[in-house]
Every structure is written in structure tokens, then in C-alpha cells.
C-alpha atoms as a PDB file:
ATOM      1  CA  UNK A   1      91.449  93.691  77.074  1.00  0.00           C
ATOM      2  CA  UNK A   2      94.308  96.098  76.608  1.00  0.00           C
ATOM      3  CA  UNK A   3      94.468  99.988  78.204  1.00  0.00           C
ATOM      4  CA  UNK A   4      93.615 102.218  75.762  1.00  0.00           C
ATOM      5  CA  UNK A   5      95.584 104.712  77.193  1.00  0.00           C
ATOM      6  CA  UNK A   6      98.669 102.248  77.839  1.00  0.00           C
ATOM      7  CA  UNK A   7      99.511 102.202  73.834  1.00  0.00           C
ATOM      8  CA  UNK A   8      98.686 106.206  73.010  1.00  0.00           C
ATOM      9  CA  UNK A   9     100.680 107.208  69.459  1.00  0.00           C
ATOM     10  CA  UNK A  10     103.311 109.664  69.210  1.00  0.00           C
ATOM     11  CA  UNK A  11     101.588 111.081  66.855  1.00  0.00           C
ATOM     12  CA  UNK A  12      98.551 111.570  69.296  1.00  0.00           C
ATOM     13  CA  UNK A  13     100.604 113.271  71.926  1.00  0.00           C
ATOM     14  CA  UNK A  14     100.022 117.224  72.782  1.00  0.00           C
ATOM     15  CA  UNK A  15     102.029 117.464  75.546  1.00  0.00           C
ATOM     16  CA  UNK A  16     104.328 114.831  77.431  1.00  0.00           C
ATOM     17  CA  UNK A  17     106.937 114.946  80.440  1.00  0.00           C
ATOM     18  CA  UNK A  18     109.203 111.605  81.592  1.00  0.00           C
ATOM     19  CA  UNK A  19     105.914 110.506  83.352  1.00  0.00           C
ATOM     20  CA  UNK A  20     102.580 112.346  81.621  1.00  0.00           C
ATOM     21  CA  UNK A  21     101.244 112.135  78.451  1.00  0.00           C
ATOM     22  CA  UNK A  22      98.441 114.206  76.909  1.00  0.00           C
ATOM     23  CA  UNK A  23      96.308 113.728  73.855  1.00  0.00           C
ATOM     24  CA  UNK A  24      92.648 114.851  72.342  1.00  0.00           C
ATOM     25  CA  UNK A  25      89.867 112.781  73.808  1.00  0.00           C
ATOM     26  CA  UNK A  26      89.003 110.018  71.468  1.00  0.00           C
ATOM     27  CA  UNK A  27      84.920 110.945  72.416  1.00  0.00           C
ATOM     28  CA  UNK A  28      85.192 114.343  73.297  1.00  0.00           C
ATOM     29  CA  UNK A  29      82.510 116.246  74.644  1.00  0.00           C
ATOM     30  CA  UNK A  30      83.192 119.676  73.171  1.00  0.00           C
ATOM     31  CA  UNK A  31      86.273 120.904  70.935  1.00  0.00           C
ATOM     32  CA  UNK A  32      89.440 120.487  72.718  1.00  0.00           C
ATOM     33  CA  UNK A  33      88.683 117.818  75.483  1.00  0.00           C
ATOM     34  CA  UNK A  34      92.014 116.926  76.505  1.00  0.00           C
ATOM     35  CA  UNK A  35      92.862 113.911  78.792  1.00  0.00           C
ATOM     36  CA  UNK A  36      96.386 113.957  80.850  1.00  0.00           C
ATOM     37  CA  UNK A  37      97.152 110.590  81.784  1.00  0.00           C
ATOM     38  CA  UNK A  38     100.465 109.266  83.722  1.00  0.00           C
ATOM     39  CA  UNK A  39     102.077 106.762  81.415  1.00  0.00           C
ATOM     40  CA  UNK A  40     102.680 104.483  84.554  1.00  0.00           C
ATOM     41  CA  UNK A  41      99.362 101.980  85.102  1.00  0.00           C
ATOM     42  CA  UNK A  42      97.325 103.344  87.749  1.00  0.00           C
ATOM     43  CA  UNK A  43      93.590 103.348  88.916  1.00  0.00           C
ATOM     44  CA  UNK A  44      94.467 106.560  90.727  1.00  0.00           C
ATOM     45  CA  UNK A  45      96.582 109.494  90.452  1.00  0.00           C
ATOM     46  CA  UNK A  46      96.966 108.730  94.013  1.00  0.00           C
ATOM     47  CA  UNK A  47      98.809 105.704  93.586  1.00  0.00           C
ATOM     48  CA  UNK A  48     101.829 107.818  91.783  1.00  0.00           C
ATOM     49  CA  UNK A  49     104.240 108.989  93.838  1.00  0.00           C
ATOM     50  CA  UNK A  50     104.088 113.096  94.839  1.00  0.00           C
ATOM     51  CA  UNK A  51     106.906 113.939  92.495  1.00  0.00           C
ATOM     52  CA  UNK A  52     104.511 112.338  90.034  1.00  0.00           C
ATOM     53  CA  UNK A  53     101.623 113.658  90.647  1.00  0.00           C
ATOM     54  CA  UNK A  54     103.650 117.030  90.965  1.00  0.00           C
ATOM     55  CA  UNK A  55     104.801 116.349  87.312  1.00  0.00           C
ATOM     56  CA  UNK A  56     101.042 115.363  86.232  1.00  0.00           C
ATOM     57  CA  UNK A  57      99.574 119.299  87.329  1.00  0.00           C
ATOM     58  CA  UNK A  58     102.237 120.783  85.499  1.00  0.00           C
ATOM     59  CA  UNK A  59     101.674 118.721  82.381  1.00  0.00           C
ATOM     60  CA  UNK A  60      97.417 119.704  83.054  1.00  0.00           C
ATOM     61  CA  UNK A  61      98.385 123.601  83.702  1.00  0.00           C
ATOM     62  CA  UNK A  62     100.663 123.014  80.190  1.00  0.00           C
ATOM     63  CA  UNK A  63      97.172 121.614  78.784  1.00  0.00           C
ATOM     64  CA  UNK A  64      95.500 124.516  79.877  1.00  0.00           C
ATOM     65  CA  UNK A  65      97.556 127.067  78.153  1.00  0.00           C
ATOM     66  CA  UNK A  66      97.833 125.523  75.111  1.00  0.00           C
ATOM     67  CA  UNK A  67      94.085 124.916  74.815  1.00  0.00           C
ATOM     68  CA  UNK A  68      93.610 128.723  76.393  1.00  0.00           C
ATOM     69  CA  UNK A  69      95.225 129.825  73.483  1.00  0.00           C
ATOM     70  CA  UNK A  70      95.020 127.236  71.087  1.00  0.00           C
ATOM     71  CA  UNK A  71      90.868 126.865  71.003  1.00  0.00           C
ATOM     72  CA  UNK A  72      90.433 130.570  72.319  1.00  0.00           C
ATOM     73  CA  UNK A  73      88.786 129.897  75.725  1.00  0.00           C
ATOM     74  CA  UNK A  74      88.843 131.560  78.824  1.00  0.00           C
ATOM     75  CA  UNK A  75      86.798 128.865  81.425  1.00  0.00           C
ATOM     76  CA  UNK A  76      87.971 125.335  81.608  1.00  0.00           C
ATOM     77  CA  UNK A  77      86.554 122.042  83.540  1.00  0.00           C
ATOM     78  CA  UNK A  78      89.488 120.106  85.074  1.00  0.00           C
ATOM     79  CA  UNK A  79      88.544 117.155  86.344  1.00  0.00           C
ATOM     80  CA  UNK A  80      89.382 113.609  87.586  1.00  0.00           C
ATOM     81  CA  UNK A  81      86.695 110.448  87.930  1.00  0.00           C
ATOM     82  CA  UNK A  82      88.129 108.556  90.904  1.00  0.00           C
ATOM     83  CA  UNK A  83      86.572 104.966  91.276  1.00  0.00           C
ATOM     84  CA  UNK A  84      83.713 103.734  89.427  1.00  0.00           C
ATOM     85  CA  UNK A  85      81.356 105.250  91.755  1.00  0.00           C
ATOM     86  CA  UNK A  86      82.710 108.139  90.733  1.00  0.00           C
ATOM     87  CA  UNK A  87      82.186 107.528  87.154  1.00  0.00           C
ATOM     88  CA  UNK A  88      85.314 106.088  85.816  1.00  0.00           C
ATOM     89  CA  UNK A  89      85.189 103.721  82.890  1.00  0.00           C
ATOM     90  CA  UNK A  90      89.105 103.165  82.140  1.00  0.00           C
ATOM     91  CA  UNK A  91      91.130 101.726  84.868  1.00  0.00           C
ATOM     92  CA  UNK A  92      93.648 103.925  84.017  1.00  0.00           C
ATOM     93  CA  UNK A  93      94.121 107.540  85.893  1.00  0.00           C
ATOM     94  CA  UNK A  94      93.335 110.825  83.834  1.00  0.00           C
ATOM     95  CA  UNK A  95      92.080 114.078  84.136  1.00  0.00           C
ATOM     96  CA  UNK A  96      89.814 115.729  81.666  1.00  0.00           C
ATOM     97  CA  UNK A  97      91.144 119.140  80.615  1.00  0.00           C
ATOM     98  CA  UNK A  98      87.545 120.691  79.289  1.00  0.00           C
ATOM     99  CA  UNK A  99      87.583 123.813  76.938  1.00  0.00           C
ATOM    100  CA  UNK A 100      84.096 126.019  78.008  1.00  0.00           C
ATOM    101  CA  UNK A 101      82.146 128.315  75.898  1.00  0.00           C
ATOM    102  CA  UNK A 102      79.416 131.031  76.684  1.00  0.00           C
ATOM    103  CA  UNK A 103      76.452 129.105  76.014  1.00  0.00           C
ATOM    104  CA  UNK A 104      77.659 125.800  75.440  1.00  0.00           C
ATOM    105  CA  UNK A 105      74.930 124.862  77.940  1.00  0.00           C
ATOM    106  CA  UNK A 106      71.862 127.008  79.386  1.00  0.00           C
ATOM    107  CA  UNK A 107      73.104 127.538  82.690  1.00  0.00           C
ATOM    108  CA  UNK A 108      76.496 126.523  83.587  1.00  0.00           C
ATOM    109  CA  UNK A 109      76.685 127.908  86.996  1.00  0.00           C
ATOM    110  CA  UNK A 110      77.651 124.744  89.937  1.00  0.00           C
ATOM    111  CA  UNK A 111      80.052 123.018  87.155  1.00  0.00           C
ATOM    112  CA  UNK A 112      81.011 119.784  88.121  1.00  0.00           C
ATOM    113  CA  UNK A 113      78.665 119.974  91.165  1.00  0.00           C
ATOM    114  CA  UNK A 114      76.195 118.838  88.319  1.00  0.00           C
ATOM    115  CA  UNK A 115      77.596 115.195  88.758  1.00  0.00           C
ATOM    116  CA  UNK A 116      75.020 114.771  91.302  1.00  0.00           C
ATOM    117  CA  UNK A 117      71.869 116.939  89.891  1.00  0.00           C
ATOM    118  CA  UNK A 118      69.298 116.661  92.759  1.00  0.00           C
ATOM    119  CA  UNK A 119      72.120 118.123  94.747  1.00  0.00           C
ATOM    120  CA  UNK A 120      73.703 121.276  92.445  1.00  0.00           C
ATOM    121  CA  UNK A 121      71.096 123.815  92.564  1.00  0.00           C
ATOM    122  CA  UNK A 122      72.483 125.231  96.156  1.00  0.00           C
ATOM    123  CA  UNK A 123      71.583 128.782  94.715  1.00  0.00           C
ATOM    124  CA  UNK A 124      68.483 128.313  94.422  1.00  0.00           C
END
């Protein structure tokens, strides 16, 4: 099976460098839902070099702005699955670039800490 993210469209592309790419999510979860993916073929952002993982931040802080202003938000989640433990369905590096809303869900405080839900309510 081919990478999905391997053979992205120009006409798909938000932001790019030499190395990054980034597009709309295909199956976003809210408005805006971003990925930034390096165009090389890795698992892992850490299997790119540090200059390219450097050049992948700036390309997600680019994101950021653009979706800041673009979609109007003020609270992002930025995010990468690491290992299919971890979640990760493509075996291709990305990071999720998440637009948030006021009440998008009932009680948003922990954010990503969710991932493990017996383990996020360390308020409480």
C-alpha cells in the first residue's frame, strides 16, 4: 500500500519548506486540523536530522499562525503520535496542528493528558 502522505497535491499544500509540507487533515476532527509532515519517509520525526526537525517546528509555528488567524482561534493542540502504542496509524511522521474552541468539549482542562483517561483527572 502506498503513503498517503508520500503523494500529497500541490494543490493540497498550506504551507511547505525544502523538507515540510502541510495540508488540511483528510478526517479532521474539528475545522482546521492541520497535519505537518516531513516530505522525507519517516516513522519518526526523530529519525530526521536536527536541521530537519528544526525546519519541521517552524513550518508547525507557520501552521499555527495561519490557522490563529485564518479560523479565528486562540488555543491549539499540537501534537505528535509516536509508535503505534502511541496511537499512530500512518507510518509516516506528522504532527496534528488542532484549532480549539470554547466549548468544543465539556471540560477541556488536562488536553492531551486525556490520551490515557483513567489517568487525566490529576485535579481532581
Amino acid at each position: 500500500m502506498s503513503c498517503p502522505f508520500c503523494s500529497i497535491p500541490a494543490d493540497r499544500v498550506l504551507v511547505e519548506s525544502p523538507t515540510v509540507a502541510a495540508f488540511f487533515d483528510t478526517f479532521p476532527i474539528t475545522d482546521g486540523h492541520t497535519l505537518v509532515v516531513p516530505r522525507q519517509h519517516v516513522s519518526s520525526i526523530y529519525e530526521l536530522s536536527a536541521p530537519e526537525q528544526s525546519e519541521l517546528w517552524e513550518v508547525v509555528a507557520k501552521v499555527r499562525a495561519l490557522l490563529i488567524e485564518r479560523f479565528r482561534v486562540d488555543s491549539l493542540n499540537i501534537g505528535a503520535n509516536d509508535g503505534l502504542a502511541a496511537g499512530q496509524t500512518i507510518a509516516h511522521a506528522h504532527v496534528h496542528v488542532i484549532p480549539r474552541r470554547p466549548g468544543d468539549v465539556p471540560d477541556p482542562r488536562g488536553g492531551i493528558r486525556w490520551i490515557i483517561a483513567d489517568k487525566a483527572r490529576y485535579w481532581s
